[in-house]
Protein backbone atom coordinates (compact mmCIF):
# COMPACT_ATOMS: atom_id res chain seq x y z
CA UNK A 1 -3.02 -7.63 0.07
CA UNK A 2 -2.18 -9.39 3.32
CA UNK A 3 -1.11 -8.08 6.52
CA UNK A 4 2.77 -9.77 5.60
CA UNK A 5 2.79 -8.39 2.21
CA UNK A 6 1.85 -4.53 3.25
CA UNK A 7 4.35 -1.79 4.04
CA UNK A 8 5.44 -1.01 7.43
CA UNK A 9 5.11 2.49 6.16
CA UNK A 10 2.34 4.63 7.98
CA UNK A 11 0.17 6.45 5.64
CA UNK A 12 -0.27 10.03 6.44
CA UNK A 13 -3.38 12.48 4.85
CA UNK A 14 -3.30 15.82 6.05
CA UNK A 15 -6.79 16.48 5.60
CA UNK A 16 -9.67 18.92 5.29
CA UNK A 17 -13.13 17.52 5.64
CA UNK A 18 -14.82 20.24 3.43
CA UNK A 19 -12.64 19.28 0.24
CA UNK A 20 -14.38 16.64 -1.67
CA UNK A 21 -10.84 15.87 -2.87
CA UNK A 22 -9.70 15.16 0.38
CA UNK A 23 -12.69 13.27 1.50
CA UNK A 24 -12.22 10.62 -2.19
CA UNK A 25 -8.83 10.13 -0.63
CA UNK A 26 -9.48 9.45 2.84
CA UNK A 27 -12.39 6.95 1.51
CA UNK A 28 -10.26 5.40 -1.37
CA UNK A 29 -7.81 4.84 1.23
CA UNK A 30 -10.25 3.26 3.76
CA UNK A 31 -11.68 1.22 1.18
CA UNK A 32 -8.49 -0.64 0.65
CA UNK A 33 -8.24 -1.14 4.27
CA UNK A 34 -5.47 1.28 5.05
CA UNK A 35 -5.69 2.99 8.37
CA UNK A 36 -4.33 6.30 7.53
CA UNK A 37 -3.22 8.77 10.08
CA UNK A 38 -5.52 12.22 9.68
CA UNK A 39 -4.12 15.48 10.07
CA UNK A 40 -6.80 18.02 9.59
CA UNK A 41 -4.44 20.80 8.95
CA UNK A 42 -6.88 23.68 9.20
CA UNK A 43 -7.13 22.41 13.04
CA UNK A 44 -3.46 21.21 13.78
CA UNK A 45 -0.74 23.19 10.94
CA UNK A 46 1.99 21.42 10.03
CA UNK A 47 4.66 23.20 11.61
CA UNK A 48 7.70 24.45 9.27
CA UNK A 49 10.32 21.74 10.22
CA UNK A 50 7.31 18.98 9.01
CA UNK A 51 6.74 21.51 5.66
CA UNK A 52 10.01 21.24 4.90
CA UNK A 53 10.73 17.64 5.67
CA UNK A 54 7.91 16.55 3.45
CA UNK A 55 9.08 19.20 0.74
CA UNK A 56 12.67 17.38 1.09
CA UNK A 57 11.08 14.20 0.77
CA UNK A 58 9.42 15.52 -2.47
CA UNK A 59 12.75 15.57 -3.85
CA UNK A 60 11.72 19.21 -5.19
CA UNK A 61 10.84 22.82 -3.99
CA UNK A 62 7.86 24.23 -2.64
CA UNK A 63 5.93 26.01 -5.35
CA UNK A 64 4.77 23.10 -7.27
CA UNK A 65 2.66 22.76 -3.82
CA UNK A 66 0.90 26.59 -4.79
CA UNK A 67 -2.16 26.81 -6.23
CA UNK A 68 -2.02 29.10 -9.13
């Protein structure tokens, strides 16, 4: 993909270095030459207008986000 055809969006992770989850993403992301921005959310919590703004942007509620 070339610079003209990419999204002006800015990819967001909010991150946690000891999930091996986490770290696939943030290296599958890399590796297609995004430059994500890294939250590491243990260090710097979302606060709750940015929960619920991403949960709106979801388009659904928040316990589909809970881990059973």
């Amino acid at each position: 993909m070339t610079e003209s055809t990419r999204s002006s969006h800015t990819i967001t992770i909010y991150h946690n270095p000891a999930c091996g989850t986490s770290r696939n993403v943030l290296a599958m992301l890399k590796a297609s030459g995004e430059t994500p921005e890294v939250i590491e959310y243990l260090v710097t919590p979302p606060t709750r207008e940015t929960l619920e703004s991403l949960i709106a942007a979801m388009g659904g509620g928040p316990r589909p986000l809970l881990r059973r």
